[in-house]
PDB file of N, CA and C in Angstrom:
ATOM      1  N   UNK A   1      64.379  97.867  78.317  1.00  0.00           N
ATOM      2  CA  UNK A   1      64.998  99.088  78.781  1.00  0.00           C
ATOM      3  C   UNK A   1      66.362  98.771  79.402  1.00  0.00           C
ATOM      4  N   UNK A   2      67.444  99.482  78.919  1.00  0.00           N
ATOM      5  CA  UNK A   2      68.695  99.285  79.785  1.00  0.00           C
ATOM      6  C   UNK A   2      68.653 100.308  81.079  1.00  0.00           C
ATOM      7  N   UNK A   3      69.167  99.303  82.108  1.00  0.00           N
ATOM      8  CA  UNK A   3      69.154 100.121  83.445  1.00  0.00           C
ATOM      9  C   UNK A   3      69.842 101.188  83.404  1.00  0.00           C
ATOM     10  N   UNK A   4      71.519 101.218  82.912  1.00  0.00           N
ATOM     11  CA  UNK A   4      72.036 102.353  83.013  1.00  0.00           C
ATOM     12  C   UNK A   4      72.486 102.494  81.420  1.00  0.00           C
ATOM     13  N   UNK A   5      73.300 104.211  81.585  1.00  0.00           N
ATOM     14  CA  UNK A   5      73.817 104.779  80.050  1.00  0.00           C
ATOM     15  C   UNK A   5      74.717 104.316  80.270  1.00  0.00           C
ATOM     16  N   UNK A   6      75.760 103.748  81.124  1.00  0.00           N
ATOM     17  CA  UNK A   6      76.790 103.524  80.601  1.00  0.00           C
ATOM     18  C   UNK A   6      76.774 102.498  81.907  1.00  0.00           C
ATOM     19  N   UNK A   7      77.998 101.443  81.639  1.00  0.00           N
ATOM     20  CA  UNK A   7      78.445 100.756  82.635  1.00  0.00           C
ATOM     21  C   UNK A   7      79.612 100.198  82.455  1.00  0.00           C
ATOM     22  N   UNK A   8      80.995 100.086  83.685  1.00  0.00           N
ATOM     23  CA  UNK A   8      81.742 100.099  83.715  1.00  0.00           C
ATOM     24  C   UNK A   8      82.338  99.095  84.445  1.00  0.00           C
ATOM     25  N   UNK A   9      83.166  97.731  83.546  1.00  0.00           N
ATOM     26  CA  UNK A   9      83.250  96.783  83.990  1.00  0.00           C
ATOM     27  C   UNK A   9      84.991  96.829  84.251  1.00  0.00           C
ATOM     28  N   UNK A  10      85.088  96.861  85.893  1.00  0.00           N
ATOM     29  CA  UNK A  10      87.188  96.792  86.084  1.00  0.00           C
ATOM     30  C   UNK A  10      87.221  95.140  86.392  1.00  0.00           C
ATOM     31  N   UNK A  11      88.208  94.660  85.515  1.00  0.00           N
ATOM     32  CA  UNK A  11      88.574  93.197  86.140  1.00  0.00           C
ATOM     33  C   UNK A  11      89.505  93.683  87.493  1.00  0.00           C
ATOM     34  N   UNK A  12      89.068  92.885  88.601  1.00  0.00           N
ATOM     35  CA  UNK A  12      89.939  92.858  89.384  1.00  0.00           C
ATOM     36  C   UNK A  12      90.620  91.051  89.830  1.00  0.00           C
ATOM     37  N   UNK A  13      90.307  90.643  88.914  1.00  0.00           N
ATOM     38  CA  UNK A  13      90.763  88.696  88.828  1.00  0.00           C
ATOM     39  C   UNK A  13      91.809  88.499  89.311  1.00  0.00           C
ATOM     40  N   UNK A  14      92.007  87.472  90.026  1.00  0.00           N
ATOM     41  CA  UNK A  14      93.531  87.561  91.063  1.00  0.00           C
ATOM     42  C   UNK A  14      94.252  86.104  90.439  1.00  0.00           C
ATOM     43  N   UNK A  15      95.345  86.039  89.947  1.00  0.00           N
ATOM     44  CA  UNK A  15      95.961  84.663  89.972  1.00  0.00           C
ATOM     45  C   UNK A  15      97.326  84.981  90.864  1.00  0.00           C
ATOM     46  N   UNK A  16      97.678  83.297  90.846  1.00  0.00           N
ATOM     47  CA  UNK A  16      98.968  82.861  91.435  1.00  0.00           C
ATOM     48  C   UNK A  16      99.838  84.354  90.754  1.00  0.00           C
ATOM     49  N   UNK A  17     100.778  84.712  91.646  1.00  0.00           N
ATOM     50  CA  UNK A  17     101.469  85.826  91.201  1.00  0.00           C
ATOM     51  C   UNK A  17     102.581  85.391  90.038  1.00  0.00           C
ATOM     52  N   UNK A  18     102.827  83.796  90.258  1.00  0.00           N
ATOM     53  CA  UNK A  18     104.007  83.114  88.986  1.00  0.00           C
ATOM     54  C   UNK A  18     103.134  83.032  88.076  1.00  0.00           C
ATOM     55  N   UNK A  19     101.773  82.890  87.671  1.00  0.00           N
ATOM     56  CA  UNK A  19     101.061  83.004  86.097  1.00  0.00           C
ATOM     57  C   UNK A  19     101.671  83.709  85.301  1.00  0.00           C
ATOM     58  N   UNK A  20     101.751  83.317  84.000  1.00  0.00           N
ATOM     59  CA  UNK A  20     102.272  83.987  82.881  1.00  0.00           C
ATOM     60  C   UNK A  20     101.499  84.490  82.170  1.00  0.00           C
ATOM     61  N   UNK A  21     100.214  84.518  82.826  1.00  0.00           N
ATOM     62  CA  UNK A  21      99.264  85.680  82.068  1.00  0.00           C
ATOM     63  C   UNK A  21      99.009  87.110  82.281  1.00  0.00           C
ATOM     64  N   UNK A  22      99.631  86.865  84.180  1.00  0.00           N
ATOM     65  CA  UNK A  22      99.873  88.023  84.308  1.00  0.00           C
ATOM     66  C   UNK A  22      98.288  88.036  85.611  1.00  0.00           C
ATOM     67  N   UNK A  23      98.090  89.088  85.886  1.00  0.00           N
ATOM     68  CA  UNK A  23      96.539  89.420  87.056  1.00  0.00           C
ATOM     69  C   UNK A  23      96.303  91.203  86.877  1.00  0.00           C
ATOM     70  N   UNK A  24      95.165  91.123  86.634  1.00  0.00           N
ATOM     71  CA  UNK A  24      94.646  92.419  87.055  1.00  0.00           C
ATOM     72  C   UNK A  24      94.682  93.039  88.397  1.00  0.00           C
ATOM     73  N   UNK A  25      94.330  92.563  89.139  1.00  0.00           N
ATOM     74  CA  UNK A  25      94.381  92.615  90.817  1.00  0.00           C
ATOM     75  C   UNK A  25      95.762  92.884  91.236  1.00  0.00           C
ATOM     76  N   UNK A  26      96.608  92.238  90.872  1.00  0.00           N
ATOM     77  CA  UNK A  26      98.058  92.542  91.017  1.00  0.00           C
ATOM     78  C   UNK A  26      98.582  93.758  90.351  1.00  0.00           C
ATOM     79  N   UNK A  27      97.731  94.485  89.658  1.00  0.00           N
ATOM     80  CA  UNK A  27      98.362  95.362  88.721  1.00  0.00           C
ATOM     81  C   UNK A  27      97.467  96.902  89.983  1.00  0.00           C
ATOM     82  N   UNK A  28      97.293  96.648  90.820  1.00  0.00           N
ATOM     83  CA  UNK A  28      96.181  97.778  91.625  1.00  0.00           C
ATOM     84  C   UNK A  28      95.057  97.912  90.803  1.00  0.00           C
ATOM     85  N   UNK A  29      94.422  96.732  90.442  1.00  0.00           N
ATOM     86  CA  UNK A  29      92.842  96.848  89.680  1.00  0.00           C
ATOM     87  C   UNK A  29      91.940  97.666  90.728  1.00  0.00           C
ATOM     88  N   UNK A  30      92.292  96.914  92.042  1.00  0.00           N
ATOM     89  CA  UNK A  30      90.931  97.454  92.947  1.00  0.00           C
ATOM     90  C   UNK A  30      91.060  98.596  93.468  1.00  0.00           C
ATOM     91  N   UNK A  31      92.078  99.258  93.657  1.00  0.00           N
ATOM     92  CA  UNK A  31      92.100 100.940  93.182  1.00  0.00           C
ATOM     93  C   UNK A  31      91.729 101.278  92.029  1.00  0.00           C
ATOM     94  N   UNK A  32      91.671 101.229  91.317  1.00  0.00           N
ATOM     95  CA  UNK A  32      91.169 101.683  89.893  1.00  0.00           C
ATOM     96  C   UNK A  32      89.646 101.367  90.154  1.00  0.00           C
ATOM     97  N   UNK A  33      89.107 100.120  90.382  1.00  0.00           N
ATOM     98  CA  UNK A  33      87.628 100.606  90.356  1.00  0.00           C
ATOM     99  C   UNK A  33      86.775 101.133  91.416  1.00  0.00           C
ATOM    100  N   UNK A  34      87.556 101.371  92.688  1.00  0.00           N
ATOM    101  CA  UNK A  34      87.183 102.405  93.780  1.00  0.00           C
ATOM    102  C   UNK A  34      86.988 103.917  93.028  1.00  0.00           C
ATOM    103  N   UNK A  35      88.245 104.111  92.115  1.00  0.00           N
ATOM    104  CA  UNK A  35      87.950 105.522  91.759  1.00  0.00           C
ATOM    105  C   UNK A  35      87.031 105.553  91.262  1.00  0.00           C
ATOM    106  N   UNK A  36      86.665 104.700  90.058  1.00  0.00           N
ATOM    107  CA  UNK A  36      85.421 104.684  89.332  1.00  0.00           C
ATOM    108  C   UNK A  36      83.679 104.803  89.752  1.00  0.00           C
ATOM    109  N   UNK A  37      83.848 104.164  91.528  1.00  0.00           N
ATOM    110  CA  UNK A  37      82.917 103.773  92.281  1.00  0.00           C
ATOM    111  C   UNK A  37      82.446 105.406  92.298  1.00  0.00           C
ATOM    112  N   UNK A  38      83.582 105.941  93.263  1.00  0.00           N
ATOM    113  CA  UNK A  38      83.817 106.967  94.031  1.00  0.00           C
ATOM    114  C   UNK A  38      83.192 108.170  93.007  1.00  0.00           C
ATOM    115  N   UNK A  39      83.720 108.107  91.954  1.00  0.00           N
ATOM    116  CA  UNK A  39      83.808 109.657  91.163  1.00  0.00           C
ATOM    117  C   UNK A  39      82.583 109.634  90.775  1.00  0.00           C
ATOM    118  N   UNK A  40      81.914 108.120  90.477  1.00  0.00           N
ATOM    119  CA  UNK A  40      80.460 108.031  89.410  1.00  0.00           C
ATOM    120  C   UNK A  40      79.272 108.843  91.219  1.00  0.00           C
ATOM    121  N   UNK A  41      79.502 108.381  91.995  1.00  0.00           N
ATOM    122  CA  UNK A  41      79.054 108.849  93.197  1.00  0.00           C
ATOM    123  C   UNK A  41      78.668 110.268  93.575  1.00  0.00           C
ATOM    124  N   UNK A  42      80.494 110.665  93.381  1.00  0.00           N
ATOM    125  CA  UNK A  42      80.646 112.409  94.005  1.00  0.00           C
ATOM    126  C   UNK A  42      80.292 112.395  92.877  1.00  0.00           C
ATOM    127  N   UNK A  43      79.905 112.855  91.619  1.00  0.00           N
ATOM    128  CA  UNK A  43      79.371 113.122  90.253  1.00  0.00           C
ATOM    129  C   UNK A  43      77.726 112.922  90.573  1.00  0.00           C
ATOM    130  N   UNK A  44      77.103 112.363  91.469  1.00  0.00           N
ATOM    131  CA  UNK A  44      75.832 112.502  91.153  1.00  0.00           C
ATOM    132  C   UNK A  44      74.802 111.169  89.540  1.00  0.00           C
ATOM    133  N   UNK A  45      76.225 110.635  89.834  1.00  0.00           N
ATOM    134  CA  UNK A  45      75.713 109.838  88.314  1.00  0.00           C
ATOM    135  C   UNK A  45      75.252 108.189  88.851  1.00  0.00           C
ATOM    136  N   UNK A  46      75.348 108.039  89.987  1.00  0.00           N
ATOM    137  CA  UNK A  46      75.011 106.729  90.566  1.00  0.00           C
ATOM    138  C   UNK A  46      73.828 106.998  90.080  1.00  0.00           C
ATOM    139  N   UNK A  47      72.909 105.031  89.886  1.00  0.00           N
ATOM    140  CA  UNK A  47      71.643 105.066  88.724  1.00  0.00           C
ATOM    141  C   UNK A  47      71.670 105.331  87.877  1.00  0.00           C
ATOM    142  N   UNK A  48      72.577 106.157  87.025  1.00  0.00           N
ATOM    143  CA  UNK A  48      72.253 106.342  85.914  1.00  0.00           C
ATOM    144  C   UNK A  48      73.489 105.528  85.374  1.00  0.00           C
ATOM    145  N   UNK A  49      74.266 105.361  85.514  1.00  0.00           N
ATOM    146  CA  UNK A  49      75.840 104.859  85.449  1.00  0.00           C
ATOM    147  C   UNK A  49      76.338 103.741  86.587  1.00  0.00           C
ATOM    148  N   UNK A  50      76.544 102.636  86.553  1.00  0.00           N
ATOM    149  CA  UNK A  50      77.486 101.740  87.345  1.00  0.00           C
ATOM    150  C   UNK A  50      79.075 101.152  87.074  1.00  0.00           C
ATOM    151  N   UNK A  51      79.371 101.557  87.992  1.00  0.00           N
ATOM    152  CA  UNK A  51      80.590 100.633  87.773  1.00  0.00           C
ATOM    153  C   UNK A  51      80.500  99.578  88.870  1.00  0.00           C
ATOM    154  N   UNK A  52      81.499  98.215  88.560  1.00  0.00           N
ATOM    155  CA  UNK A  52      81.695  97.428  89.222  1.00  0.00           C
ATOM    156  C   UNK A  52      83.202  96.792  88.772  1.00  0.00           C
ATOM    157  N   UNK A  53      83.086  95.657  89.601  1.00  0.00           N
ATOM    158  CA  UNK A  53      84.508  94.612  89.375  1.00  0.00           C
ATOM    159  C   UNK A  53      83.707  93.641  88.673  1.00  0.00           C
ATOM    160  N   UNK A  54      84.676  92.926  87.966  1.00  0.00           N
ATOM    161  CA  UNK A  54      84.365  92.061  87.256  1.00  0.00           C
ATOM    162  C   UNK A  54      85.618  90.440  87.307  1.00  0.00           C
ATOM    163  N   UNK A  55      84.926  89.300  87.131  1.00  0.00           N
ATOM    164  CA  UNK A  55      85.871  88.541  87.161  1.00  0.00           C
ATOM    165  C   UNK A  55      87.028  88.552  85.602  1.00  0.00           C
ATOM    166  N   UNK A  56      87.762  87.553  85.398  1.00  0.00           N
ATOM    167  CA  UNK A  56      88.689  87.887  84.291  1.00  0.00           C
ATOM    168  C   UNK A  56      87.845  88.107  82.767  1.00  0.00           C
ATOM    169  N   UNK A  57      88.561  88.952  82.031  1.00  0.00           N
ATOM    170  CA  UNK A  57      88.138  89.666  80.935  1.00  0.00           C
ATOM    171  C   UNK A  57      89.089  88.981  79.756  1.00  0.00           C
ATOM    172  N   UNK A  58      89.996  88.526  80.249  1.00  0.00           N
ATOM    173  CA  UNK A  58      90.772  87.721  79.198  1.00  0.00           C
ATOM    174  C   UNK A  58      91.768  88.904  78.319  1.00  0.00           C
ATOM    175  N   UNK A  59      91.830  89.789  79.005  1.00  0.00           N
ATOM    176  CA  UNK A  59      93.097  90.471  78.311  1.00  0.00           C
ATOM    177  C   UNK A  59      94.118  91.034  79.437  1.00  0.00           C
ATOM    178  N   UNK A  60      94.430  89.845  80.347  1.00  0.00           N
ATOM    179  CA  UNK A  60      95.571  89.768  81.022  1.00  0.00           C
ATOM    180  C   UNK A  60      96.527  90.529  81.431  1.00  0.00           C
ATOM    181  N   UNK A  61      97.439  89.929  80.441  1.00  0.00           N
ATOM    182  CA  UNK A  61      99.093  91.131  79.660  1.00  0.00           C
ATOM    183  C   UNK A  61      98.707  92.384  79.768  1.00  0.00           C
ATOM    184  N   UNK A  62      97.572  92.918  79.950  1.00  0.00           N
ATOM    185  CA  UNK A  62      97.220  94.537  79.755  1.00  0.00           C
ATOM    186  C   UNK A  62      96.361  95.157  80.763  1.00  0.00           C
ATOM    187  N   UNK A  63      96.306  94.263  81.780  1.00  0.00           N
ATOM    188  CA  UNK A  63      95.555  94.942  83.290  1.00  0.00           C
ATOM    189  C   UNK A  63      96.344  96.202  83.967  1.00  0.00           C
ATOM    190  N   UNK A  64      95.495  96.678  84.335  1.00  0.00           N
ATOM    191  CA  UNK A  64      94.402  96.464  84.591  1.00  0.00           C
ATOM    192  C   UNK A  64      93.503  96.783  83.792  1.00  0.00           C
ATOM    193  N   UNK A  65      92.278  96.521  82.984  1.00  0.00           N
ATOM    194  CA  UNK A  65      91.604  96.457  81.959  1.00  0.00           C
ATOM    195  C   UNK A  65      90.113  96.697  82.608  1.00  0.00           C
ATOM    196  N   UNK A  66      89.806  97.617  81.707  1.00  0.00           N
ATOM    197  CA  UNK A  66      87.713  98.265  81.974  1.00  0.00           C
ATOM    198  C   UNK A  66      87.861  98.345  80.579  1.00  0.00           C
ATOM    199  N   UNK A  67      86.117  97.829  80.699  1.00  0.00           N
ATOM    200  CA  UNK A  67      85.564  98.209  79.751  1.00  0.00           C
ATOM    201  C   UNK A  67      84.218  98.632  79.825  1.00  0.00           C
ATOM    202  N   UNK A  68      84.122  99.460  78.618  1.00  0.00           N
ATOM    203  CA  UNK A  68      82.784 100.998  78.999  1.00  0.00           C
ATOM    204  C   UNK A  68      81.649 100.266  78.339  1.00  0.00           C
ATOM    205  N   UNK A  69      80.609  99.754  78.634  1.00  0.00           N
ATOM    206  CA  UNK A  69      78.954  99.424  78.067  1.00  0.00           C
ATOM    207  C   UNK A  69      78.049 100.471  77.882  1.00  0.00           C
ATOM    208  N   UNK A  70      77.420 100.883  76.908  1.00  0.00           N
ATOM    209  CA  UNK A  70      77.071  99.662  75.818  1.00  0.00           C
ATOM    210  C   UNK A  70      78.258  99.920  74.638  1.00  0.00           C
ATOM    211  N   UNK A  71      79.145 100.996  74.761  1.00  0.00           N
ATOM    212  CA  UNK A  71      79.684 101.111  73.659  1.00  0.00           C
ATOM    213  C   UNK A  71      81.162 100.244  73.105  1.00  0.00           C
ATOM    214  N   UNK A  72      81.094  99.097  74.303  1.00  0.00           N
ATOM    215  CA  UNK A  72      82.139  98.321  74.604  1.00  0.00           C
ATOM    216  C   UNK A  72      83.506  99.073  73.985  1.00  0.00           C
ATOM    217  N   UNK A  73      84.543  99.911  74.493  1.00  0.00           N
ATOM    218  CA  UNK A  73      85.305 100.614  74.353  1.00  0.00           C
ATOM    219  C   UNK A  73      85.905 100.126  75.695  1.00  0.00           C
ATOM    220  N   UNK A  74      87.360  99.314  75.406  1.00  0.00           N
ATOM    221  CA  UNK A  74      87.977  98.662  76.249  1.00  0.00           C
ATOM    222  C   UNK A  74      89.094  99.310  76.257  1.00  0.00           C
ATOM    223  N   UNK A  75      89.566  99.677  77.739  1.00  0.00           N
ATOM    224  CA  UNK A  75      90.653 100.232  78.258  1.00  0.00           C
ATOM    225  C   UNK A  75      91.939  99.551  78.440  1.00  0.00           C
ATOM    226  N   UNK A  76      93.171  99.484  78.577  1.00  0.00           N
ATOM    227  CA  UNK A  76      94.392  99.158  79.853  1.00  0.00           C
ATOM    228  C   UNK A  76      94.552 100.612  80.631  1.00  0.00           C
ATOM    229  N   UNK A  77      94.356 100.484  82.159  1.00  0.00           N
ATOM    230  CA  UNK A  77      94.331 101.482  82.818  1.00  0.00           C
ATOM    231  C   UNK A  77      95.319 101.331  84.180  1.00  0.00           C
ATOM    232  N   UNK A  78      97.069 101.792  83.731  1.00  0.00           N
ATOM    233  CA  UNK A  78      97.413 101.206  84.800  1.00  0.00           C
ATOM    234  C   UNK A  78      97.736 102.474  85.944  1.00  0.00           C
ATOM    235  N   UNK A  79      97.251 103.522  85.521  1.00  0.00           N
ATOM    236  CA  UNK A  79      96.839 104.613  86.444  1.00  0.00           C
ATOM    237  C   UNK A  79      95.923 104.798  87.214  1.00  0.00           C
ATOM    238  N   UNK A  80      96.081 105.340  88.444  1.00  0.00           N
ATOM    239  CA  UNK A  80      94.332 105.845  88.972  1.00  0.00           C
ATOM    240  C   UNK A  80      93.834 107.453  88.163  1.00  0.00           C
ATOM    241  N   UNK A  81      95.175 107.835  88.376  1.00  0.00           N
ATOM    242  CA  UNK A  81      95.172 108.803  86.984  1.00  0.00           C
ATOM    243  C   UNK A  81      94.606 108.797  85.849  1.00  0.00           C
ATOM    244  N   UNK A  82      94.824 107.856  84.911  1.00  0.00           N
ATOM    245  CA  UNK A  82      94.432 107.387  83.706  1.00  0.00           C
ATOM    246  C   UNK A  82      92.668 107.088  84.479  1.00  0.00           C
ATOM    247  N   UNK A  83      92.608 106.356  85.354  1.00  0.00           N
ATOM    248  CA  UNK A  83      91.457 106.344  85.609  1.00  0.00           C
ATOM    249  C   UNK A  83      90.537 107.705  85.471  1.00  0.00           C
ATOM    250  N   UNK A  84      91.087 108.596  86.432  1.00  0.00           N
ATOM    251  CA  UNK A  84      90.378 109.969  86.351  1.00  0.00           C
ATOM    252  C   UNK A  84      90.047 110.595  84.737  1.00  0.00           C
ATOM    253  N   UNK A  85      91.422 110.035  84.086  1.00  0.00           N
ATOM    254  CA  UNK A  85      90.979 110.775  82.788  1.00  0.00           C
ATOM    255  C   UNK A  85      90.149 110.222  82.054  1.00  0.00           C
ATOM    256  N   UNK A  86      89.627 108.793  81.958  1.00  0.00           N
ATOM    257  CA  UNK A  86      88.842 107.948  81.445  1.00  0.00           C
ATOM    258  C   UNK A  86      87.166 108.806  81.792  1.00  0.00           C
ATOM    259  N   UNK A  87      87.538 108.962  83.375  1.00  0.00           N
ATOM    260  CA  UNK A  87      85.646 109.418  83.697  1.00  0.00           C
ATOM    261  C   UNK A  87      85.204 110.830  83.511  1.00  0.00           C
ATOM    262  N   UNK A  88      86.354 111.379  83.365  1.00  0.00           N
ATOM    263  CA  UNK A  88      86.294 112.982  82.714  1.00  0.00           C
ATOM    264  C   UNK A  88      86.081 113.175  81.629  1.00  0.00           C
ATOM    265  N   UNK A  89      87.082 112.412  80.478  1.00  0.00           N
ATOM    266  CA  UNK A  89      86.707 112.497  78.665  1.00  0.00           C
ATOM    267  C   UNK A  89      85.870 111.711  78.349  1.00  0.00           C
ATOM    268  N   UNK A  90      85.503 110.260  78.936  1.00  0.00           N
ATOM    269  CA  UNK A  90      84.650 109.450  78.428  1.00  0.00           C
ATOM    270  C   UNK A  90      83.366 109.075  78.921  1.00  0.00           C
ATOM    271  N   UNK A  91      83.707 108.967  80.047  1.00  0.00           N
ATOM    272  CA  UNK A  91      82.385 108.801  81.116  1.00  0.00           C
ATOM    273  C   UNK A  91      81.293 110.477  81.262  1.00  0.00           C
ATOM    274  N   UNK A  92      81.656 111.260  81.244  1.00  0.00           N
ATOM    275  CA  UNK A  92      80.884 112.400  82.038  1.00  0.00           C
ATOM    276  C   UNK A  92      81.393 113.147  80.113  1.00  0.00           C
ATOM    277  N   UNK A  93      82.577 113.147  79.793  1.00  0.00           N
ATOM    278  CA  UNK A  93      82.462 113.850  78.418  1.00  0.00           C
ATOM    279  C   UNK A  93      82.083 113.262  76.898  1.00  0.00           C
ATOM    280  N   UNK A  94      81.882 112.030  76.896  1.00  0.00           N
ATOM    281  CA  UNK A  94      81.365 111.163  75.666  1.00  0.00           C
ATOM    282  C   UNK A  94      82.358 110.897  74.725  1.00  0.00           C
ATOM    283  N   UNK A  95      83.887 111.177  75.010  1.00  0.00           N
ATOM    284  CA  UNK A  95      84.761 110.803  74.156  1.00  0.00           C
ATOM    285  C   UNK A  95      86.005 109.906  74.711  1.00  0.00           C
ATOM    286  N   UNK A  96      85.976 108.872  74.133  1.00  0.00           N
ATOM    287  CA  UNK A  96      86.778 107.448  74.793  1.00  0.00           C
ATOM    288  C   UNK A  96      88.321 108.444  74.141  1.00  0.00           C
ATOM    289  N   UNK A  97      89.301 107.454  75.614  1.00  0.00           N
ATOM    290  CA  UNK A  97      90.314 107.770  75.676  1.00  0.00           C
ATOM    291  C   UNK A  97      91.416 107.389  74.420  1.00  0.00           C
ATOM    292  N   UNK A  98      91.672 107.995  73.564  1.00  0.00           N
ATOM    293  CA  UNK A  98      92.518 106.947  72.577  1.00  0.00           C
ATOM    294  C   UNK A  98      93.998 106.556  73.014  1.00  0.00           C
ATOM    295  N   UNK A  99      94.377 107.042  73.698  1.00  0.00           N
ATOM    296  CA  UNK A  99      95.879 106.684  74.359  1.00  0.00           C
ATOM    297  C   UNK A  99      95.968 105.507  75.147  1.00  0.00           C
ATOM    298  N   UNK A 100      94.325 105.166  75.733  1.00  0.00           N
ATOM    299  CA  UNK A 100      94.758 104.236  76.621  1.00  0.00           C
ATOM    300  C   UNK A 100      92.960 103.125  76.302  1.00  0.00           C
ATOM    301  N   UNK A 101      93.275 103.094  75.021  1.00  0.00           N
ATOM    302  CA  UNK A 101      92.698 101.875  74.552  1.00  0.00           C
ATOM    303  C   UNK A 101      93.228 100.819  73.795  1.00  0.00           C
ATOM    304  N   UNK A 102      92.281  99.288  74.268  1.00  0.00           N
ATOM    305  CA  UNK A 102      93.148  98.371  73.692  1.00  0.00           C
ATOM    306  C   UNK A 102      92.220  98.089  72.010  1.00  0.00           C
ATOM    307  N   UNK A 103      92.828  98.258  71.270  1.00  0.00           N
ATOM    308  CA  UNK A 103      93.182  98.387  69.594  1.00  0.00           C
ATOM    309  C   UNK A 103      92.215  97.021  69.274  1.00  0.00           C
ATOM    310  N   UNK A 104      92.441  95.863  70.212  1.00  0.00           N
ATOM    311  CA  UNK A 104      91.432  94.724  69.707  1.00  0.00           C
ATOM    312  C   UNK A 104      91.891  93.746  71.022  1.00  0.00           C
ATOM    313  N   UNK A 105      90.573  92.824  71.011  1.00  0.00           N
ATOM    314  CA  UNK A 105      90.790  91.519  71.560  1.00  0.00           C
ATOM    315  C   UNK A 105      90.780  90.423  71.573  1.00  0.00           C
ATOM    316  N   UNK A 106      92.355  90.702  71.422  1.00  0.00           N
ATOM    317  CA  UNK A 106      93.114  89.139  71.088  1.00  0.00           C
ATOM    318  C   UNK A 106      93.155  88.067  71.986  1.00  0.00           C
TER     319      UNK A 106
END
């Protein structure tokens, strides 16, 4: 049995700020998955839905980066905005964001 319908993984991975890969955390990751915390909450969807932080996801260059389980539909989300619209069309409405998905992982 899977615990939840959906689950929501934000890298918030921190490097040296001179990396040339770049950091999620530096990009306001951990705002982004407060909203996620927050909204799955005031929504009534805690248990059925989690989000959390996650360590690095390996798509860097494009943090801050979530991705939605089980349907692995991976984001760049450098809004809290974009956040909101992620848990409105995709999370609570069943249709992933196409504007602010990443295409593949390279």
């Amino acid at each position: 049995m899977i615990p939840y319908e959906k689950h929501i993984l934000v890298c918030t991975n921190r490097r040296d700020p001179q990396n040339p890969k770049g950091s999620c955390a530096h990009s306001d990751a951990e705002s982004i998955c407060e909203v996620f915390k927050k909204e799955l909450a005031l929504r009534g969807l805690r248990g059925r839905m989690r989000a959390n932080s996650s360590g690095c996801l390996d798509q860097c260059s494009k943090g801050p980066v979530v991705v939605v389980y089980p349907e692995a539909v991976w984001y760049q989300v450098p809004t809290v905005a974009d956040a909101h619209e992620i848990i409105e069309q995709h999370i609570v409405g069943g249709q992933p964001v196409s504007r602010l998905r990443i295409a593949s992982q390279d």
